[in-house]
Protein backbone atom coordinates (compact mmCIF):
# COMPACT_ATOMS: atom_id res chain seq x y z
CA UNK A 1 127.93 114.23 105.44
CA UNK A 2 126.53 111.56 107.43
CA UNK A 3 122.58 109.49 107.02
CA UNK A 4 121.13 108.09 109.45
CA UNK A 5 120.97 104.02 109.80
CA UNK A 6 117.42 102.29 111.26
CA UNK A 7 117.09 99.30 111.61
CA UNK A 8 113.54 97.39 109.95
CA UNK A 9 111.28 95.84 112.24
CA UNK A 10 107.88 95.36 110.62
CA UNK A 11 107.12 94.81 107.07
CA UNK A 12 103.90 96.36 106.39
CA UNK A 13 102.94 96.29 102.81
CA UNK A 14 104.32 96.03 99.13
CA UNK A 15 104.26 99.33 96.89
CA UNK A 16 103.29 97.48 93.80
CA UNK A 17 104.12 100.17 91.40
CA UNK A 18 107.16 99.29 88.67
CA UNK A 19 109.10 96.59 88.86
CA UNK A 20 111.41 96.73 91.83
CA UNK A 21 108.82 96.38 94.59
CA UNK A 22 109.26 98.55 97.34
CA UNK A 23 107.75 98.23 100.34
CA UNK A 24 106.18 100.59 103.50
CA UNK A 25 107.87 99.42 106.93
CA UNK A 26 108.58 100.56 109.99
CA UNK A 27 111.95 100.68 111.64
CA UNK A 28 112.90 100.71 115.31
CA UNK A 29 113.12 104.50 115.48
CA UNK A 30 109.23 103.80 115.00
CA UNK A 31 109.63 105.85 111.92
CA UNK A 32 107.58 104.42 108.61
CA UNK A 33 109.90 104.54 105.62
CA UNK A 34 109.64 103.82 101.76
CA UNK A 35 112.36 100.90 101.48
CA UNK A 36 114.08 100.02 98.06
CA UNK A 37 115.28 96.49 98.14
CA UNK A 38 119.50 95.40 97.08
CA UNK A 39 117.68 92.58 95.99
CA UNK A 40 115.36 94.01 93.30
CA UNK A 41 115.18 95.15 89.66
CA UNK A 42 118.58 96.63 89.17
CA UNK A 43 120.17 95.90 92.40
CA UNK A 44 122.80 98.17 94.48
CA UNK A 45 122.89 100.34 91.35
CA UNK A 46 119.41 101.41 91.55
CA UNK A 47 120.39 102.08 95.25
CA UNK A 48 123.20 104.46 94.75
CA UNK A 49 121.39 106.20 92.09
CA UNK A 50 118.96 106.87 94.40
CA UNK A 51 121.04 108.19 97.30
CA UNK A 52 123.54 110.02 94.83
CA UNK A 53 120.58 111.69 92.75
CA UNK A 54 118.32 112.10 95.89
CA UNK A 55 121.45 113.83 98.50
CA UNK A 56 122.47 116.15 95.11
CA UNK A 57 118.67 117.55 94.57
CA UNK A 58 119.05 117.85 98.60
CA UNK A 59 122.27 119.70 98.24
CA UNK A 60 120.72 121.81 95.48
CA UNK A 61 117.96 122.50 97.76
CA UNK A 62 114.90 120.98 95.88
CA UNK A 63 112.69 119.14 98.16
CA UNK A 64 113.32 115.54 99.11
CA UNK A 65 112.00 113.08 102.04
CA UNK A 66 114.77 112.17 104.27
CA UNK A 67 117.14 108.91 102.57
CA UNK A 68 118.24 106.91 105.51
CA UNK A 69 120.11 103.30 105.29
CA UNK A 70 118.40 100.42 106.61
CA UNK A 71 119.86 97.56 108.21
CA UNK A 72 117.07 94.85 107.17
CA UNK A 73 117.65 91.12 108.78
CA UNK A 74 116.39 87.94 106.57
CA UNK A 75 113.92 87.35 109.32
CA UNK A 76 111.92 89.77 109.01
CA UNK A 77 110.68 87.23 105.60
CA UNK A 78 109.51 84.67 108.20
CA UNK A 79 105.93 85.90 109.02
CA UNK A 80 105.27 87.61 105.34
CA UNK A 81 103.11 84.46 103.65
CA UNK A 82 103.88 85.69 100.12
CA UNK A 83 106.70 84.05 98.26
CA UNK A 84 107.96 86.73 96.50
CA UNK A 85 108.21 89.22 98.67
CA UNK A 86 109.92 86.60 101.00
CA UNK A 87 112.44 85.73 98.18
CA UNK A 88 113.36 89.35 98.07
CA UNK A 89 113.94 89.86 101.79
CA UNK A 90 116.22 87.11 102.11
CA UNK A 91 118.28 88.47 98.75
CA UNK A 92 118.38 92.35 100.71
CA UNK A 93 119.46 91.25 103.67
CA UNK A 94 121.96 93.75 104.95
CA UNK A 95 122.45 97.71 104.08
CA UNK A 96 119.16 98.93 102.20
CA UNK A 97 117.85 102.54 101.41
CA UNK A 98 114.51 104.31 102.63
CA UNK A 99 113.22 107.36 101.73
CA UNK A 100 110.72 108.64 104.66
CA UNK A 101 107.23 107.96 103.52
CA UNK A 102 104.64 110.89 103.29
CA UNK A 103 101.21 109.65 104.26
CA UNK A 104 98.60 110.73 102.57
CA UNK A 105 100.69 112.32 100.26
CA UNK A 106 99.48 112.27 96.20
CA UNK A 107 101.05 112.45 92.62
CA UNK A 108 101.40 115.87 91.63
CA UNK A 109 99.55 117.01 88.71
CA UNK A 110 101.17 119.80 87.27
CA UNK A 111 98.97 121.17 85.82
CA UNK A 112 96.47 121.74 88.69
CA UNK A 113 99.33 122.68 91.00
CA UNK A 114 101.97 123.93 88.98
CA UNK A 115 105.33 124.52 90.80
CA UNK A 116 106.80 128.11 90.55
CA UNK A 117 108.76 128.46 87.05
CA UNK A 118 112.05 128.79 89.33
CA UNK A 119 111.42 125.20 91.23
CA UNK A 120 110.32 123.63 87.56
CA UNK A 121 113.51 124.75 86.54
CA UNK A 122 115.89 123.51 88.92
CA UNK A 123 114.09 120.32 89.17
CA UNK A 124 114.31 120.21 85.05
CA UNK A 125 118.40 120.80 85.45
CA UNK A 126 118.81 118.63 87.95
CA UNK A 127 117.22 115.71 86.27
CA UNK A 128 119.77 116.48 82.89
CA UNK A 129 122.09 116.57 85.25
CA UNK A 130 122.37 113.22 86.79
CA UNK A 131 120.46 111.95 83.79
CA UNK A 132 117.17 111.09 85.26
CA UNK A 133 114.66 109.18 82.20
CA UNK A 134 111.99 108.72 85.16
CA UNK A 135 110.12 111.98 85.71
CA UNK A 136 107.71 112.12 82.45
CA UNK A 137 104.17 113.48 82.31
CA UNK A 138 103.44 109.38 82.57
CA UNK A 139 104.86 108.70 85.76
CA UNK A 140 106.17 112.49 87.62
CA UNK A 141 107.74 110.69 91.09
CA UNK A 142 106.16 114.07 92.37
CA UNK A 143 104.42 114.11 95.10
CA UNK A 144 101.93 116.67 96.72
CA UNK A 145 101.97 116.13 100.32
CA UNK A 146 101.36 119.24 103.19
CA UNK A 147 100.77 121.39 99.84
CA UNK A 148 104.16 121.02 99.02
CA UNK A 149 105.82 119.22 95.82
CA UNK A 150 108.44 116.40 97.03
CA UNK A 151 110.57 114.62 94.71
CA UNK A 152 111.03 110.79 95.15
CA UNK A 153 112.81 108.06 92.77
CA UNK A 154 116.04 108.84 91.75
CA UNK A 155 116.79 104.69 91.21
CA UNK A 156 116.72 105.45 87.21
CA UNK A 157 119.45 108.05 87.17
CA UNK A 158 122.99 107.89 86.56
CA UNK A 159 122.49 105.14 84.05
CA UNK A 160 126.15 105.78 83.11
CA UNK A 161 127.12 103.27 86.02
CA UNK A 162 125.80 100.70 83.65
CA UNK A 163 128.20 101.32 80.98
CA UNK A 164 132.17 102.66 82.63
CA UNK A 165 133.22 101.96 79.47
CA UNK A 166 131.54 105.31 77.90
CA UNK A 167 131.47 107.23 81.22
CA UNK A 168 133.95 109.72 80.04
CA UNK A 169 131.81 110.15 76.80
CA UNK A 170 128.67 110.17 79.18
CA UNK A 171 130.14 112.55 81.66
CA UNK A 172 130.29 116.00 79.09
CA UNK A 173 127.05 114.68 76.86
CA UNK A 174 123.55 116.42 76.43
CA UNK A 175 120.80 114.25 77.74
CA UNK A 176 118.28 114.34 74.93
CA UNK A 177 115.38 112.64 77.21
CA UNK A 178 114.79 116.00 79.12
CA UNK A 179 112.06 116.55 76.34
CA UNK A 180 110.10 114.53 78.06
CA UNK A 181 110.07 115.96 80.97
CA UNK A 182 106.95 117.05 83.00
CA UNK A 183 108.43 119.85 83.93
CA UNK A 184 110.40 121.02 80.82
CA UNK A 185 106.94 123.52 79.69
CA UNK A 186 107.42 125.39 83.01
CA UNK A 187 110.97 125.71 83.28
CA UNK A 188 111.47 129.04 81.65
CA UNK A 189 114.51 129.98 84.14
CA UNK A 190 117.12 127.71 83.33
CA UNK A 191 119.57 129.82 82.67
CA UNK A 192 119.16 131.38 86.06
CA UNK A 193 119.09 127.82 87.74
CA UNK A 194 122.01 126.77 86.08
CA UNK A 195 124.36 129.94 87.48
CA UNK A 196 122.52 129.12 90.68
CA UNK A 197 122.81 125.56 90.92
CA UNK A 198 126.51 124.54 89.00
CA UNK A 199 128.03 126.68 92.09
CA UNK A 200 126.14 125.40 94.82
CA UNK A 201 126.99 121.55 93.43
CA UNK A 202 130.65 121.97 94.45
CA UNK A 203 133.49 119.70 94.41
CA UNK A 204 133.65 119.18 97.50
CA UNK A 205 129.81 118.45 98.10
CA UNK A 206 129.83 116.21 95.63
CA UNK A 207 132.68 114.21 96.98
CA UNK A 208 130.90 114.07 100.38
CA UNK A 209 127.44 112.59 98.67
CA UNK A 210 130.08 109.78 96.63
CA UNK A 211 132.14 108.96 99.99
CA UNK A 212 127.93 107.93 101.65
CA UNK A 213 127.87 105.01 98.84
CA UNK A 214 128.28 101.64 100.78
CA UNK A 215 131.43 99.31 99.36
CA UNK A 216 129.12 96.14 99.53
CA UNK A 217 127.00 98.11 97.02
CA UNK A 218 129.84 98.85 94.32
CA UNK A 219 130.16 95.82 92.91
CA UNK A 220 133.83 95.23 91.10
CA UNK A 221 134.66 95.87 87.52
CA UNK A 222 137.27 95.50 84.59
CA UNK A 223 138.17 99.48 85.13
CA UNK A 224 137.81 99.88 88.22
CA UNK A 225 138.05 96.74 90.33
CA UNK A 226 137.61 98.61 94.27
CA UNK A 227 135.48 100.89 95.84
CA UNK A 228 137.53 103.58 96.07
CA UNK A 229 138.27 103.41 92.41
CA UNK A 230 134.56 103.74 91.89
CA UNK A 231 134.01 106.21 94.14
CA UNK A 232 136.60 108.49 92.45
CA UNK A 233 134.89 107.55 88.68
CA UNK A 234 131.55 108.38 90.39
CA UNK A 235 133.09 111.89 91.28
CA UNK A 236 134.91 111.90 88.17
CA UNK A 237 131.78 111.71 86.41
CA UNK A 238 129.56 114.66 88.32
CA UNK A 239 132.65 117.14 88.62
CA UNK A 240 133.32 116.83 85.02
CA UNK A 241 129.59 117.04 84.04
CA UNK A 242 129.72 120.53 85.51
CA UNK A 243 132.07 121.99 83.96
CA UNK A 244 131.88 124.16 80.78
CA UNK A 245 129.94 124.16 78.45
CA UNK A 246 127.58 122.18 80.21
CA UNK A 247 125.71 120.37 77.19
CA UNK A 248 122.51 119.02 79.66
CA UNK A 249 121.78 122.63 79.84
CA UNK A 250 122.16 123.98 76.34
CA UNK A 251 119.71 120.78 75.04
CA UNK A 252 117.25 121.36 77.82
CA UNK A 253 116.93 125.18 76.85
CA UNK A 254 116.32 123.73 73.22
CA UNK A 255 113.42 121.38 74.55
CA UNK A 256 111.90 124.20 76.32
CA UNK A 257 111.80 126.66 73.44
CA UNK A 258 110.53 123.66 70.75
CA UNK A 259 108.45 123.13 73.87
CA UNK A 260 106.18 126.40 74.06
């Protein structure tokens, strides 16, 4: 599997929405992209849970813009006359991520467009899959955009990477937050999207989506002090979470039933 790598040439404008600032700018394939800054909030691990979680709903074929790296140069900071947003450039200078941005595109509301109960529910099991907290009725990261539901902002999920030390714990757990899912009143089919989904997610596509993580993003630790020791834990970790029984998927069917 191979992304795409632009290069930014224009800032345009700040996304002032959460904390990690992401920002609308165009790159020289005169594409406009969504960029999420190495430099913000949670760093390279917000990045890789975003290009993990995003290329596995891709995989699983729920809709998702197209993730592409971005080279971004400190430069680009010299004619942007706000200092923070000039801080952050210089800190994300190098390999960034972009997700292509939708113009005109709007948050879903689920409840005036309501996806199909078989969408709902793959989008529900992939979220307790790679443990995504960030899609509640408060803030979806659904958008509506040529009348069709796109998922964006995976940066909350895999929160495991934050604590190796429990990632074999993490890796066969339930994820009790899928009760707050958006989606969790329409996804009546989960049963059929797990048969569906836990074979299309195979090893060997997952291994593919790990090998795309940068090694300037995987920062070194205690267990596993080099990339490819991280890379393996990351695969470690998603392999092992689908195998049975697959707990995510027996505590989602709970919420949905204490749900309706």
């Amino acid at each position: 599997m191979v992304l795409r790598t632009v290069t930014a040439t224009r800032y345009v404008t700040p996304l002032r929405e959460g904390g990690s600032l992401p920002a609308i700018i165009e790159a020289d394939d005169d594409g406009m992209y969504v960029l999420k800054f190495r430099g913000a909030g949670q760093g390279c691990k917000a990045l890789i849970a975003e290009l993990v979680a995003g290329e596995l709903a891709r995989a699983a074929g729920l809709p998702i813009p197209e993730i592409v790296f971005v080279d971004l140069d400190a430069e680009l900071a010299r004619t942007e006359p706000d200092a923070e947003i000039q801080a952050l450039i210089h800190a994300s200078a190098g390999r960034n991520l972009a997700l292509d941005y939708l113009p005109g595109a709007v948050t879903l509301d689920a409840h005036a467009e309501p996806p199909s109960m078989e969408l709902a529910s793959a989008i529900v099991w992939h979220d307790a899959f790679v443990m995504n907290v960030d899609r509640t009725p408060r803030n979806t990261n659904m958008l509506f955009w040529h009348r069709h539901l796109w998922l964006i902002d995976h940066g909350a999920a895999l929160y495991f990477q934050y604590h190796w030390d429990r990632f074999r714990e993490l890796s066969v757990s339930g994820f009790a937050r899928i009760k707050d899912h958006a989606l969790i009143g329409l996804a009546g089919k989960l049963t059929e999207a797990d048969a569906e989904l836990s074979h299309q997610l195979t090893p060997d596509v997952i291994a593919s989506i790990v090998a795309l993580i940068p090694d300037d993003w995987l920062e070194a630790d205690v267990q596993f002090p080099t990339a490819d020791e991280q890379r393996a834990a990351y695969r470690r970790f998603l392999t092992t979470r689908l195998e049975s029984p697959r707990l995510f998927v027996e505590e989602a069917v709970r919420a949905r039933s204490a749900h309706v």
